[in-house]
Protein backbone atom coordinates (compact mmCIF):
# COMPACT_ATOMS: atom_id res chain seq x y z
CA UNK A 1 -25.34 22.47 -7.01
CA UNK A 2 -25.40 18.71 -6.69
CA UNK A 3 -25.63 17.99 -10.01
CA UNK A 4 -22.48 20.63 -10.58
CA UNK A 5 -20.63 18.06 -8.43
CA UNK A 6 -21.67 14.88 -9.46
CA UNK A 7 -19.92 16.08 -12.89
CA UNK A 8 -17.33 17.09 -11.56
CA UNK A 9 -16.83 13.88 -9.81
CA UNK A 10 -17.56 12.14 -12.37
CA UNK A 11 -14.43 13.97 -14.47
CA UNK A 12 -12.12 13.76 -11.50
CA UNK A 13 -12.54 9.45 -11.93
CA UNK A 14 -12.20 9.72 -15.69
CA UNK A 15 -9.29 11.68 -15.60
CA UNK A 16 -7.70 9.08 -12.74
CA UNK A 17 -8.31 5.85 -15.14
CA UNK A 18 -6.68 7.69 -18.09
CA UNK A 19 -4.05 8.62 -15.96
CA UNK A 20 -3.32 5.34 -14.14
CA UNK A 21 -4.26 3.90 -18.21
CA UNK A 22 -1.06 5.54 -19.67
CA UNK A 23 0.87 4.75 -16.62
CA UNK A 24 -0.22 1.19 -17.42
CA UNK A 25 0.68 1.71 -21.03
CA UNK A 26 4.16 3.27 -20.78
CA UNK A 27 5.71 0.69 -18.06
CA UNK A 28 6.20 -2.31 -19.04
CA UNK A 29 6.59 -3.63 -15.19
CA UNK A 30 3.51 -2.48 -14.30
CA UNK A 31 2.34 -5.48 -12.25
CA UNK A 32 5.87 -5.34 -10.98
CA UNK A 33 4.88 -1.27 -9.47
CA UNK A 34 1.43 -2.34 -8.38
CA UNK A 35 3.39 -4.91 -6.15
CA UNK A 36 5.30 -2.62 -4.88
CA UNK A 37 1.84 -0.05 -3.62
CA UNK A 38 0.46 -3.13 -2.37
CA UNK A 39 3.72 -4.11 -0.16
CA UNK A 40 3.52 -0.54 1.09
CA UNK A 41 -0.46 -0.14 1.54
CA UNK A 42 -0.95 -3.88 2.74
CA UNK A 43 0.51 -3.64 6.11
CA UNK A 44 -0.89 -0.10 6.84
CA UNK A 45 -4.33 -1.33 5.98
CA UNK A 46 -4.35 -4.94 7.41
CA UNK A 47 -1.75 -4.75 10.31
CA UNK A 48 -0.69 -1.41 11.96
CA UNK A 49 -4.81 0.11 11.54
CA UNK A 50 -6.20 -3.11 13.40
CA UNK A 51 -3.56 -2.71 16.70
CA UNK A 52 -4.55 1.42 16.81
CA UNK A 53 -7.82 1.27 16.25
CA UNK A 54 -7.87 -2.03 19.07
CA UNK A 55 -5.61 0.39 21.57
CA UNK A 56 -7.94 3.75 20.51
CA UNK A 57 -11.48 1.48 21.23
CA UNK A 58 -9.63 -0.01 24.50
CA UNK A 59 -7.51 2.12 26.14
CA UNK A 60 -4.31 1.00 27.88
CA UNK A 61 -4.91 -2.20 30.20
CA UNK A 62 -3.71 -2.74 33.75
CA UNK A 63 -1.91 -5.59 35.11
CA UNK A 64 -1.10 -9.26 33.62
CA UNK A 65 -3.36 -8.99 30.60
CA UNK A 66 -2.21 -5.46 29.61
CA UNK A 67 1.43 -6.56 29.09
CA UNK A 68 0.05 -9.69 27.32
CA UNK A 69 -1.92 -7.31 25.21
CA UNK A 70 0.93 -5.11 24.41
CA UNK A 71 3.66 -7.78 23.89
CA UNK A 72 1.44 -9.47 21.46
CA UNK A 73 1.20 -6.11 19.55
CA UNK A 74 5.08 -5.89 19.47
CA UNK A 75 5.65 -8.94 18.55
CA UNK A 76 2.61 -8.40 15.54
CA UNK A 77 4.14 -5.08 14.72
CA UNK A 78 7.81 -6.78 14.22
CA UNK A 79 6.57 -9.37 12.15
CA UNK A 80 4.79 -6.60 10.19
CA UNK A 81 7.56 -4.66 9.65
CA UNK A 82 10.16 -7.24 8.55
CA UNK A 83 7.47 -8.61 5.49
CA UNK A 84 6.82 -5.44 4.92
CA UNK A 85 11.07 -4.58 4.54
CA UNK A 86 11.61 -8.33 2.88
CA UNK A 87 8.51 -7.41 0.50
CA UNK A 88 9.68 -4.33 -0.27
CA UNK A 89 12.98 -5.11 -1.53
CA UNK A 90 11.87 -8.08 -3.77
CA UNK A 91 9.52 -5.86 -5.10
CA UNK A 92 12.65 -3.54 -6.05
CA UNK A 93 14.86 -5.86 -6.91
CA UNK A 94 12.30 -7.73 -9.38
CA UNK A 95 11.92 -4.55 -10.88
CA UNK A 96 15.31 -3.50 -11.14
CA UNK A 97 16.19 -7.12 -12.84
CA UNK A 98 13.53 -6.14 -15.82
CA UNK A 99 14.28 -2.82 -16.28
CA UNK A 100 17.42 -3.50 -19.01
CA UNK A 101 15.29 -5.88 -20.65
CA UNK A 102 12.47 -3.09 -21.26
CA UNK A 103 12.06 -0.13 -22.85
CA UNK A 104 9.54 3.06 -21.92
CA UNK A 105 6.33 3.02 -24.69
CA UNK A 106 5.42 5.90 -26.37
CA UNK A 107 8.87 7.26 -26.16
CA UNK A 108 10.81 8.24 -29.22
């Protein structure tokens, strides 16, 4: 049973590197579309998880400190979402510059 799904695991990750391997292969702006997953995953993972799991862990506050709290989370949130917009596009528009000069390997 274990061992059953340690090999099948174990395919599941070799089939994922081939995969992400061609992908690799066949575009030439590859660092160009791993830019463009790390614009989208970066500010998911290090700005909007952070503020939930902070207001999840510590509830709503009362009073002076609670709108402190919660206009300093708007104001990170805005900032967040403007890189992540700004990022986004130069990330596209990089992309879109290369893609005449380029042409899709493995294709004939």
């Amino acid at each position: 049973q274990i061992q059953d799904e340690f090999y099948r695991i174990l395919i599941l990750r070799l089939v994922i590197v081939v995969l992400v391997a061609l992908v690799a292969y066949m575009l030439p702006f590859f660092g160009g579309f791993l830019a463009l997953i790390g614009v989208l995953t970066e500010n998911a993972l290090f700005v909007f998880s952070p503020i939930a799991f902070h207001c999840f862990a510590f509830g709503r506050r009362q009073g002076c400190l609670g709108i402190v709290v919660g206009t300093l989370h708007v104001i990170t949130l805005m900032l967040a979402t403007a890189v992540l917009f700004l990022c986004t596009i130069a990330s596209l528009d990089n992309m879109l510059e290369k893609r005449g000069q380029y042409t899709l390997r493995g294709s004939w």
